[in-house]
C-alpha atoms as a PDB file:
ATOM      1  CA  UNK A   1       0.000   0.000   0.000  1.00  0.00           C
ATOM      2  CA  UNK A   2       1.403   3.241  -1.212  1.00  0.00           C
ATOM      3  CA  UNK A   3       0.169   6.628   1.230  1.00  0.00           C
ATOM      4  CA  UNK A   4       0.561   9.403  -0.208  1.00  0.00           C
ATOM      5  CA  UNK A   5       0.039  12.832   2.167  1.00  0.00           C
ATOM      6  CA  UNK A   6       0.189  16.276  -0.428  1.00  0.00           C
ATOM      7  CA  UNK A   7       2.692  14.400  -2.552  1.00  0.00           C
ATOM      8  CA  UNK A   8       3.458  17.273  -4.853  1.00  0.00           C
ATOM      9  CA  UNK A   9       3.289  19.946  -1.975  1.00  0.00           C
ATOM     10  CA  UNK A  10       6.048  22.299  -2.687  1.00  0.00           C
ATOM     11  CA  UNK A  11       7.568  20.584  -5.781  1.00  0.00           C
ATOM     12  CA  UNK A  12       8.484  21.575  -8.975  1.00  0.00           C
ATOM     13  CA  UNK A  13       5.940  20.720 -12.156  1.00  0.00           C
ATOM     14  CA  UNK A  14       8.747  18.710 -13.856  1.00  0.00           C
ATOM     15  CA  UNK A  15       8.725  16.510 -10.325  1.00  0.00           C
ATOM     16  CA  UNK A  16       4.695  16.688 -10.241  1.00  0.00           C
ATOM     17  CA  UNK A  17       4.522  15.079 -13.438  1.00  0.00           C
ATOM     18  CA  UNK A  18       7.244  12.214 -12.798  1.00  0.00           C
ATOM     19  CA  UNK A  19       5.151  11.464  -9.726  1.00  0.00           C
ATOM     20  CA  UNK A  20       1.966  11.447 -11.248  1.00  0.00           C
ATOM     21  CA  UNK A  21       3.100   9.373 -13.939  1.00  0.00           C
ATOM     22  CA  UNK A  22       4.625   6.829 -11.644  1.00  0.00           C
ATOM     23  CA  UNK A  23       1.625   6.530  -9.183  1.00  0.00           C
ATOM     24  CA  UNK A  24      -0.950   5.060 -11.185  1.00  0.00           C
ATOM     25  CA  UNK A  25       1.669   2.252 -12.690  1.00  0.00           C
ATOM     26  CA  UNK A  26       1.860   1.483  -9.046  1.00  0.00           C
ATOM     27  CA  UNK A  27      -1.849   1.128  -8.857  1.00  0.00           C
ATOM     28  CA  UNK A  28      -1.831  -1.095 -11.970  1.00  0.00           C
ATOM     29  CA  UNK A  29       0.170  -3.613 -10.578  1.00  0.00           C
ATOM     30  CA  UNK A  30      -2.922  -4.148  -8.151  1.00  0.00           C
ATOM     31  CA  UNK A  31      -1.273  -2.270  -5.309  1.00  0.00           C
ATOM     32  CA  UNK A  32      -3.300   0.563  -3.463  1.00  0.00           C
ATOM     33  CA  UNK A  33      -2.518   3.980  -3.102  1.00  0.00           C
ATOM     34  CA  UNK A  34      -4.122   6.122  -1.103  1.00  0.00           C
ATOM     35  CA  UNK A  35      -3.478   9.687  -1.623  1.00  0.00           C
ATOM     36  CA  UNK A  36      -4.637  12.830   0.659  1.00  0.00           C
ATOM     37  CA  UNK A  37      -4.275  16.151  -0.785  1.00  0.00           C
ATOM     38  CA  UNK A  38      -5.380  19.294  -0.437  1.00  0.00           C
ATOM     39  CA  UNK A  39      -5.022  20.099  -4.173  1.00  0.00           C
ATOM     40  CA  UNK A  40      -8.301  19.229  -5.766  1.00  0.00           C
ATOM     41  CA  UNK A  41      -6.725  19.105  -9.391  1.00  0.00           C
ATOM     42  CA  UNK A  42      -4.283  16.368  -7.785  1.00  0.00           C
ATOM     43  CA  UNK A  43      -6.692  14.537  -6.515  1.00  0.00           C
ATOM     44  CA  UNK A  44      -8.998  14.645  -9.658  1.00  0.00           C
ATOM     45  CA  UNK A  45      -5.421  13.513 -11.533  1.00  0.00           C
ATOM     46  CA  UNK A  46      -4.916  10.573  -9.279  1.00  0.00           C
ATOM     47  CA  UNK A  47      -8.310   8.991  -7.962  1.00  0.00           C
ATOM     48  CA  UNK A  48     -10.506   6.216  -9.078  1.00  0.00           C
ATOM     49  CA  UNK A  49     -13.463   7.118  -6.036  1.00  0.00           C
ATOM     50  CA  UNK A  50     -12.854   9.758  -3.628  1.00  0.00           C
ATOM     51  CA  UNK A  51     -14.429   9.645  -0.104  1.00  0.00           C
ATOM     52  CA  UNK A  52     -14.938  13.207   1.417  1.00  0.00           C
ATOM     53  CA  UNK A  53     -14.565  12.923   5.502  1.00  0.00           C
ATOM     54  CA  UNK A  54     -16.095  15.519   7.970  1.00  0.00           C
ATOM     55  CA  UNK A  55     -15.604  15.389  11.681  1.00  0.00           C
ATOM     56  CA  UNK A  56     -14.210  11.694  11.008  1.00  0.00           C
ATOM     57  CA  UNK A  57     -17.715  10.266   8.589  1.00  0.00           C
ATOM     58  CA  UNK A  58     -18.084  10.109   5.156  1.00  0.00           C
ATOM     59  CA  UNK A  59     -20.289  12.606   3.972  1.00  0.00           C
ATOM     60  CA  UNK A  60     -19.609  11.436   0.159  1.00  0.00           C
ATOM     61  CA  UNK A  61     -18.139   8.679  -2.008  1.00  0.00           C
ATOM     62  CA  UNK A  62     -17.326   9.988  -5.366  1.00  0.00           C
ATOM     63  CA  UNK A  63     -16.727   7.383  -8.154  1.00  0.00           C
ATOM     64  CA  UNK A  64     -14.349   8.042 -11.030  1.00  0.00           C
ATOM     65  CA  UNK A  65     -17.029   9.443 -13.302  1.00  0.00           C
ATOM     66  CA  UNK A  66     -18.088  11.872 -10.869  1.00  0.00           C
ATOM     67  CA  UNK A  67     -14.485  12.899  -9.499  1.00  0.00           C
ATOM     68  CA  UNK A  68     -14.333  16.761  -9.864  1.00  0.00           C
ATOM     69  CA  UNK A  69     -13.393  19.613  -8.949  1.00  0.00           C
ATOM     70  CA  UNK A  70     -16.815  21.258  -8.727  1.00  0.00           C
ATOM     71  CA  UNK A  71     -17.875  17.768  -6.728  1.00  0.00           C
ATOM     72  CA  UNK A  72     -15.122  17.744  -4.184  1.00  0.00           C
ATOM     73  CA  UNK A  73     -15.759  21.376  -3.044  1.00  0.00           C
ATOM     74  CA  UNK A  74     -19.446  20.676  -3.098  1.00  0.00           C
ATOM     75  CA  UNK A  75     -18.977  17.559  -0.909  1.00  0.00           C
ATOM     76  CA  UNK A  76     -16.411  19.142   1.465  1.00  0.00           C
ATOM     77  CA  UNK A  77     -18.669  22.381   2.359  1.00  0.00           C
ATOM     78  CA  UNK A  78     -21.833  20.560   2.422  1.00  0.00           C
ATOM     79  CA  UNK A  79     -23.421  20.612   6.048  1.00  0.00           C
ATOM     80  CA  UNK A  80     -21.429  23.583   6.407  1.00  0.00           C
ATOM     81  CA  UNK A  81     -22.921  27.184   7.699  1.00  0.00           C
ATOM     82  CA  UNK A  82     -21.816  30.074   8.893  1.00  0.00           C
END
């Protein structure tokens, strides 16, 4: 199992795109990788489903098909107010 926490925090785009090119051959070899990010682009890049946590529950499981953007930061403010 490969975690992966902000992998491309504070790396160059050259780096970002070795990495992101290496991570998914890892994942076709049939090994997991888990990655937590708090780039939403990255995480659209690198996830088959996406489960959005609040105050330790999932409050969404995205599959690949609806991985977004626009459906991560819906998910993560839902139940939200101010």
């Amino acid at each position: 199992m490969l975690l992966l926490d902000d992998p491309a925090r504070g790396v160059d785009v050259g780096a970002r795109a070795e990495m992101h090119a290496v991570i998914p051959e890892f994942a076709a070899a049939g090994k997991p990788v888990v990655p937590a990010s708090t780039d939403l682009a990255e995480r659209c890049d690198l996830c088959d489903r996406a489960l959005v946590f609040q105050c330790g529950r999932v409050v969404a499981r995205l599959t690949r098909v609806e991985v977004s953007e626009q459906a991560l930061s819906v998910a993560m403010n839902a139940g939200f107010t101010r």
